[in-house]
N, C-alpha and C. Protein backbone atom coordinates (compact mmCIF):
# COMPACT_ATOMS: atom_id res chain seq x y z
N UNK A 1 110.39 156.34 -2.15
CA UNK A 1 109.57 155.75 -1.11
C UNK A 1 108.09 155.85 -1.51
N UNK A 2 107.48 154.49 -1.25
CA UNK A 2 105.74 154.47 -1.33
C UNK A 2 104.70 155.28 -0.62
N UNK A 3 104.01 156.75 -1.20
CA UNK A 3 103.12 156.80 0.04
C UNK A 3 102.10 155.74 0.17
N UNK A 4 102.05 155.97 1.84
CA UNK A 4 101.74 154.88 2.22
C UNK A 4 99.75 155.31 2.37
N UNK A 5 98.79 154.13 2.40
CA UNK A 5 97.69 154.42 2.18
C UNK A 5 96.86 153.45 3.40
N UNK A 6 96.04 154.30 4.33
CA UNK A 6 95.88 153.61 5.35
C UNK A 6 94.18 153.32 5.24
N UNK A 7 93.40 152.24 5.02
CA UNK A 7 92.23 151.99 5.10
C UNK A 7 91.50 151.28 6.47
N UNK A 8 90.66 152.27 7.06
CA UNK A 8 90.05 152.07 8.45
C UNK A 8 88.29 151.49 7.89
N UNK A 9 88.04 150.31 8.19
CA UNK A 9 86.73 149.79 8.18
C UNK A 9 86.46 149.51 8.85
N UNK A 10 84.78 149.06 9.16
CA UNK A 10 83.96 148.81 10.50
C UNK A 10 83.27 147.60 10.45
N UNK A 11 83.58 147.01 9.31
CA UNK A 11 84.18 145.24 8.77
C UNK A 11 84.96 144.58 8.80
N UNK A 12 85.31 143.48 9.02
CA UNK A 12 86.90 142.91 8.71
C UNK A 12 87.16 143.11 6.83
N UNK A 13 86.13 142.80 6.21
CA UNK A 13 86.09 142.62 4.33
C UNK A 13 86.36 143.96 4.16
N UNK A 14 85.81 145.38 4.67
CA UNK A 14 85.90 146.61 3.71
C UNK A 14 87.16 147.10 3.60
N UNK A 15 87.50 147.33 2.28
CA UNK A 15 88.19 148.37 1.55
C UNK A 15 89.08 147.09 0.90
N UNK A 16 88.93 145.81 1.48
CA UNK A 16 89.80 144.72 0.96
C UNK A 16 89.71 144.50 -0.77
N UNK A 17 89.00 145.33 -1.49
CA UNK A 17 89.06 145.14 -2.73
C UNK A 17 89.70 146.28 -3.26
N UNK A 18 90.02 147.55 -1.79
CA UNK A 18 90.73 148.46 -2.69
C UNK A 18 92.53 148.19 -2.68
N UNK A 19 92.76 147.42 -2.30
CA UNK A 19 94.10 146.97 -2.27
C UNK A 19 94.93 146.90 -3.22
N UNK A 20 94.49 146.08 -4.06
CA UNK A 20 95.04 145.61 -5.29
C UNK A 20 94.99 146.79 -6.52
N UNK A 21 93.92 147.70 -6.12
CA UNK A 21 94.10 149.13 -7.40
C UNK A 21 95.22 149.98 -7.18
N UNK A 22 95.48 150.03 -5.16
CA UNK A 22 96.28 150.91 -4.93
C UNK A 22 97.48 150.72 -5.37
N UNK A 23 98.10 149.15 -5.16
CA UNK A 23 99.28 148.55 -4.86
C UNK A 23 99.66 148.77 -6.84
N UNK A 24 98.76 148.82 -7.52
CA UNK A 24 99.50 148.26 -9.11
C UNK A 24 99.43 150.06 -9.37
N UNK A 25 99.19 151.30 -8.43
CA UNK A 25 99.09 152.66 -8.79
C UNK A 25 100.20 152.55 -7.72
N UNK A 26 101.20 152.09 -7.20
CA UNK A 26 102.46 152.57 -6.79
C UNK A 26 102.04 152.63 -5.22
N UNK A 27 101.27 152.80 -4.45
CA UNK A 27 100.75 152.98 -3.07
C UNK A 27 101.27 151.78 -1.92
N UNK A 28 101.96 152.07 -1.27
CA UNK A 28 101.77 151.04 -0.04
C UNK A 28 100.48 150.96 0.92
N UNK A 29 99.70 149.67 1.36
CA UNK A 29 98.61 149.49 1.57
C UNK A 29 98.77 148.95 2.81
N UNK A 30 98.06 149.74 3.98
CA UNK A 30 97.53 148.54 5.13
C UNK A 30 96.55 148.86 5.44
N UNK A 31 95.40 147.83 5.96
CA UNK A 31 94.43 147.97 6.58
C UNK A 31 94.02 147.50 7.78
N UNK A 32 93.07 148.03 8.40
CA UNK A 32 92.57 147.94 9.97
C UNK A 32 91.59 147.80 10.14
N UNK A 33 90.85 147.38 11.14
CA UNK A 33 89.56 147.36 11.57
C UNK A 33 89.26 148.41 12.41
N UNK A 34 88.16 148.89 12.63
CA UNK A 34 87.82 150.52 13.66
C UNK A 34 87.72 149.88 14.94
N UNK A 35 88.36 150.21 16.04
CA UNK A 35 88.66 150.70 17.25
C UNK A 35 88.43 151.26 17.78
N UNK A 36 88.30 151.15 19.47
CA UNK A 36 88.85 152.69 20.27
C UNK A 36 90.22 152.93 20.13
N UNK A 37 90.99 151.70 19.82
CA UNK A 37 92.79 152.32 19.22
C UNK A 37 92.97 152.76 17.83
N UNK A 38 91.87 152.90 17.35
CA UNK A 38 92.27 153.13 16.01
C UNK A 38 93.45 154.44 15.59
N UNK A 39 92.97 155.33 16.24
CA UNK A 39 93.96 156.66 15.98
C UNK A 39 95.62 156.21 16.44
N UNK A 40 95.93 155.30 17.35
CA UNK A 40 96.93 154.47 17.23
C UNK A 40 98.13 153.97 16.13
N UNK A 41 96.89 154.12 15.02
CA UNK A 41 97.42 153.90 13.63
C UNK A 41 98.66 155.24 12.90
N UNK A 42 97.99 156.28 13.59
CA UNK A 42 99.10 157.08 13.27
C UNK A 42 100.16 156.76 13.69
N UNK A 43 100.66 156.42 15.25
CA UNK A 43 102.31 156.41 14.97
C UNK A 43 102.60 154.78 14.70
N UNK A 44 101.76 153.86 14.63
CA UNK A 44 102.44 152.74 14.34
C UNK A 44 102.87 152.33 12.66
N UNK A 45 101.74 152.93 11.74
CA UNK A 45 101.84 152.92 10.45
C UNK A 45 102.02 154.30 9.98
N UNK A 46 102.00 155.26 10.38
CA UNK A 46 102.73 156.49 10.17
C UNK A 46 102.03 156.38 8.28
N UNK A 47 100.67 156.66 8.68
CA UNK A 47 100.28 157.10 7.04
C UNK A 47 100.19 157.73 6.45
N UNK A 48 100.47 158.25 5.31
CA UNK A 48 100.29 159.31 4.24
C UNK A 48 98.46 160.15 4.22
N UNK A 49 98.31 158.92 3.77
CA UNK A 49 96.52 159.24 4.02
C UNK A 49 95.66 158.15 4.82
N UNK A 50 94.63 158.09 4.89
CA UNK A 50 93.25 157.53 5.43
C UNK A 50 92.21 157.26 4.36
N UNK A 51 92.21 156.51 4.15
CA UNK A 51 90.47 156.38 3.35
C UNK A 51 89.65 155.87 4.52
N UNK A 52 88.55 156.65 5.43
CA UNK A 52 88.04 155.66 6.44
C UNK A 52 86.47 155.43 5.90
N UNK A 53 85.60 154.85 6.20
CA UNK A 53 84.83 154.11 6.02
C UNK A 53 83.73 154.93 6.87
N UNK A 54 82.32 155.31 6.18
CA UNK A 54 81.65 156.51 7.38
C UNK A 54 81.07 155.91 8.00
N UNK A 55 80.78 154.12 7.98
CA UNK A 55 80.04 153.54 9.14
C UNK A 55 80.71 153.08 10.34
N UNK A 56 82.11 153.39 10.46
CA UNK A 56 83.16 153.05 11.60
C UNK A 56 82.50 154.46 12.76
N UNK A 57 82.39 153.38 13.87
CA UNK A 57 81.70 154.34 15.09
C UNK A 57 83.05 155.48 15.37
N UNK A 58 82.04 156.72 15.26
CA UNK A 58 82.40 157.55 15.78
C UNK A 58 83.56 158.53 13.83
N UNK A 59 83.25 157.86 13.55
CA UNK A 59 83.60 158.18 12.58
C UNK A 59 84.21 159.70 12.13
N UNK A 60 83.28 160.61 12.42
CA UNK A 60 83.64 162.10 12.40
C UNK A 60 84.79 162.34 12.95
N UNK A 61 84.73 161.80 14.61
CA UNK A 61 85.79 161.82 15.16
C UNK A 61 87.00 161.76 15.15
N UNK A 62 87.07 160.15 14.65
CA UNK A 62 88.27 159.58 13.90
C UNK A 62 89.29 160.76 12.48
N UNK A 63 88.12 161.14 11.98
CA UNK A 63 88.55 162.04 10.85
C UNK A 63 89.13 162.90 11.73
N UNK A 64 88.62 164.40 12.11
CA UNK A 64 89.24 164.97 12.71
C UNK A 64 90.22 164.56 13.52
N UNK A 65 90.34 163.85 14.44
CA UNK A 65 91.89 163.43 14.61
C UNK A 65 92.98 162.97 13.74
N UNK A 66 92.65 162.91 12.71
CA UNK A 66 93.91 162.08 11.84
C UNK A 66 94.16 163.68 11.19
N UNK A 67 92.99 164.86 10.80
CA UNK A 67 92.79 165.80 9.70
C UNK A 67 93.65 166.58 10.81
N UNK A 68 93.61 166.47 11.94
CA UNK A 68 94.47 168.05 12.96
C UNK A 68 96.04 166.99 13.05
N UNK A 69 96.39 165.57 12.65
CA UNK A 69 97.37 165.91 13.19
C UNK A 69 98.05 165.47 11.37
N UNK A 70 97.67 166.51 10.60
CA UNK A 70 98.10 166.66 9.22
C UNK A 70 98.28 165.79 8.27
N UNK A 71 97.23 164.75 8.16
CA UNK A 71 97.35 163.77 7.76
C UNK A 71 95.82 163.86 6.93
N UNK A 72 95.87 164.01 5.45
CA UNK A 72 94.42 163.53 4.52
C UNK A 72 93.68 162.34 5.00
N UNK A 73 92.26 162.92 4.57
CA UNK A 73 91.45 161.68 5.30
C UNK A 73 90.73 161.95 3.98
N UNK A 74 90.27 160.71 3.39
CA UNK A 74 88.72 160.62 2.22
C UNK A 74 87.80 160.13 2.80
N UNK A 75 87.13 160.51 3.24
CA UNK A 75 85.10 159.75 4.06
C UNK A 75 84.61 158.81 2.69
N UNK A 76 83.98 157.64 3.00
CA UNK A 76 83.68 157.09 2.27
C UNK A 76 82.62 156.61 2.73
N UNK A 77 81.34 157.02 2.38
CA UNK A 77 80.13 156.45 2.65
C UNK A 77 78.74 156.31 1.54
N UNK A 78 77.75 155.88 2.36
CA UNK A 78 76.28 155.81 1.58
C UNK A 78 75.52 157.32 1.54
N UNK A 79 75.57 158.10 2.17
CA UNK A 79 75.27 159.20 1.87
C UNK A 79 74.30 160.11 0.97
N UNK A 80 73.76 160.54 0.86
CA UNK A 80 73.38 160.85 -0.80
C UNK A 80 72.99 162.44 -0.61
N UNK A 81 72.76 162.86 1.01
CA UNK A 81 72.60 164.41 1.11
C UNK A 81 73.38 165.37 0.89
N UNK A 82 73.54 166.67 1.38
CA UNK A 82 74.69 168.01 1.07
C UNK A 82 74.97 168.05 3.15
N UNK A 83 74.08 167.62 3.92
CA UNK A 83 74.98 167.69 5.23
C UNK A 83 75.84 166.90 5.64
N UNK A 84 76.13 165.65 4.83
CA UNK A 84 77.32 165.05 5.31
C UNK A 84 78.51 165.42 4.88
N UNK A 85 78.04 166.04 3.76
CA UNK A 85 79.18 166.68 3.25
C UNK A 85 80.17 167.95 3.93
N UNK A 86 79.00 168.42 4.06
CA UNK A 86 79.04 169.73 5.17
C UNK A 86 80.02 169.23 6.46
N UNK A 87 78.96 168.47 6.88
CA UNK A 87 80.29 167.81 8.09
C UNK A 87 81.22 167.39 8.07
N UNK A 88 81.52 166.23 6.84
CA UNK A 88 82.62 165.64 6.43
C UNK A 88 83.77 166.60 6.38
N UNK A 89 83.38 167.88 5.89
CA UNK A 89 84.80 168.39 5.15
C UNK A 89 85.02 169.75 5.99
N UNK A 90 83.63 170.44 6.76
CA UNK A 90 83.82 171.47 7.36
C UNK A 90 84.24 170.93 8.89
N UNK A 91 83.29 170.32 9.59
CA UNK A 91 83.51 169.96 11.14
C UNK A 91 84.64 169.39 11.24
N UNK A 92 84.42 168.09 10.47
CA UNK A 92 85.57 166.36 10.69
C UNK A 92 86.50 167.02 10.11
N UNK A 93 87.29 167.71 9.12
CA UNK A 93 88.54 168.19 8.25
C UNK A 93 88.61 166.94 7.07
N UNK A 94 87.34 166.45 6.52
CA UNK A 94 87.81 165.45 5.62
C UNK A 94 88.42 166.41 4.57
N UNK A 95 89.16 165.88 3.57
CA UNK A 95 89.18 166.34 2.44
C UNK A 95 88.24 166.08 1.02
N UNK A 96 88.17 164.97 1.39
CA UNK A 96 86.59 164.77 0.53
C UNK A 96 86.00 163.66 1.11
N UNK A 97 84.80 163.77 0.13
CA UNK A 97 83.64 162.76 0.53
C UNK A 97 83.43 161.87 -0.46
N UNK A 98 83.60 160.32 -0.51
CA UNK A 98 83.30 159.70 -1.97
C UNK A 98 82.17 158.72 -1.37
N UNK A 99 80.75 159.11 -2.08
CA UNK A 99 80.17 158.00 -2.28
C UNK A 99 80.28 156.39 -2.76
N UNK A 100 79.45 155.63 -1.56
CA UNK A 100 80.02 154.27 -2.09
C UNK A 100 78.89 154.16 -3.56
N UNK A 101 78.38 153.03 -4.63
CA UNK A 101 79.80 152.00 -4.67
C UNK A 101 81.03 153.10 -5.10
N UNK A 102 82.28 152.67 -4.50
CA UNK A 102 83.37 153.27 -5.05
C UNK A 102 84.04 152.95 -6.26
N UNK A 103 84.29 154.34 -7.37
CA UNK A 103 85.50 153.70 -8.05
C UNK A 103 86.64 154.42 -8.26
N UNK A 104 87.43 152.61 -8.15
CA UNK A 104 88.40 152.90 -7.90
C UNK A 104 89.64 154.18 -8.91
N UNK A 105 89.29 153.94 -10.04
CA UNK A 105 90.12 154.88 -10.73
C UNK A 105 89.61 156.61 -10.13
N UNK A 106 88.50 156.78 -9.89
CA UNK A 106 88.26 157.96 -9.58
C UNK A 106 89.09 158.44 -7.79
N UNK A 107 88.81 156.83 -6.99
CA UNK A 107 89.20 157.35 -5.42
C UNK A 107 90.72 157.64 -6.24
N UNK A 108 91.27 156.72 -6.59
CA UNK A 108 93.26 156.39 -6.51
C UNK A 108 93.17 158.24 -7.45
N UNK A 109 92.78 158.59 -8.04
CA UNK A 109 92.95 160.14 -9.12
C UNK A 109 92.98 161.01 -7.77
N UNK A 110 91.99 161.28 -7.00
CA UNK A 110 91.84 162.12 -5.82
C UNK A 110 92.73 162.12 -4.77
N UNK A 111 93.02 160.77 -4.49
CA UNK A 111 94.20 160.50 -3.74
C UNK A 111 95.32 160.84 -4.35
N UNK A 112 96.32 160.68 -5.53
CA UNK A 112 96.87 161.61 -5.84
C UNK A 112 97.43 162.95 -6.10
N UNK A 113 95.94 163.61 -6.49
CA UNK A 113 95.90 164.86 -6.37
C UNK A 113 96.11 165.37 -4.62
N UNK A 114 95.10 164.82 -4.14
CA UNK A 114 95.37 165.14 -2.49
C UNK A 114 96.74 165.38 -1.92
N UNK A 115 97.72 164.12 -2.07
CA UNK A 115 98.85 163.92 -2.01
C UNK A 115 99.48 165.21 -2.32
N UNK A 116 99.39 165.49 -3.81
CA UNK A 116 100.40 166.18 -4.18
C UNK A 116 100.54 167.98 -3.53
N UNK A 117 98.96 168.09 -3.19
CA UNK A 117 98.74 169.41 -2.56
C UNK A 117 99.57 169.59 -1.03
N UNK A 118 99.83 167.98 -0.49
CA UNK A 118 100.21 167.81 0.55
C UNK A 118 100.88 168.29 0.82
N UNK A 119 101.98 167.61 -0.11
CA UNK A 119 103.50 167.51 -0.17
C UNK A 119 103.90 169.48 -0.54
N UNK A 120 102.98 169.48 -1.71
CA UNK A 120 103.45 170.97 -1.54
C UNK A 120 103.39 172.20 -0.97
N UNK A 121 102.43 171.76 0.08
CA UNK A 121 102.47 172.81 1.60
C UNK A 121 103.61 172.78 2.33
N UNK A 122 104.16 171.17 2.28
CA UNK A 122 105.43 170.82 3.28
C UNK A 122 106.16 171.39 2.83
N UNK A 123 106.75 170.90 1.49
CA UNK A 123 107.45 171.77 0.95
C UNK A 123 107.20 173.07 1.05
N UNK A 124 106.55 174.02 1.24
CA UNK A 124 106.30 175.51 1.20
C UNK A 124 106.80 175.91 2.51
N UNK A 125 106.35 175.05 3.30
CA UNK A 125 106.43 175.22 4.94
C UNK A 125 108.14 175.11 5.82
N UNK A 126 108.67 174.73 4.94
CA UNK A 126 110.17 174.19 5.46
C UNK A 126 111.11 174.94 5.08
């Protein structure tokens, strides 16, 4: 089975170019636009991870809800300080922070790795 890879933007266009890196690295891909239903996305697409987008309102938020109900999140923004980071990964529960422009061989490497730490908590946990 594909993990599955869930991209939340605050565009209709963003993350639409990360599609095609994920899909030929084995990933099932859907994407969304940001919401007040967005967290919705958990039980309808039931995702592996999140890549969300840090200009989607409310953004922090969004993270931490997807990060408490055990689900990886990557923040992806313009950024360039050490407090978003701070927030990103201490407050929100991101797991990381990737500056845009993004690349892609570096996000899809992290996402992997992420994954695999995942899986082997579950596994530890069961």
């Amino acid at each position: 089975m594909r993990d599955r890879i869930l991209i939340i933007g605050s565009e209709p266009g963003w993350g639409e170019d990360l599609v095609p890196s994920f899909e030929n690295a084995g990933f099932s891909v859907a994407r969304m636009l940001a919401s007040p239903e967005t967290v919705a996305g958990l039980d309808v697409l039931k995702p592996d991870m999140v890549i969300l987008d840090e200009d989607v309102t409310n953004s922090m938020d969004v993270c931490f809800q997807y990060a408490t109900s055990q689900i990886p999140v990557i923040l992806v923004g313009d950024e360039p300080g050490q407090e978003i980071w701070r927030k990103a990964l201490e407050e929100a529960g991101a797991d990381f922070y990737l500056r845009k422009p993004i690349d892609h061989e570096i996000l899809i490497a992290r996402v992997k790795a992420i994954l695999r730490r995942y899986k082997k908590r579950k596994t530890a946990d069961t």
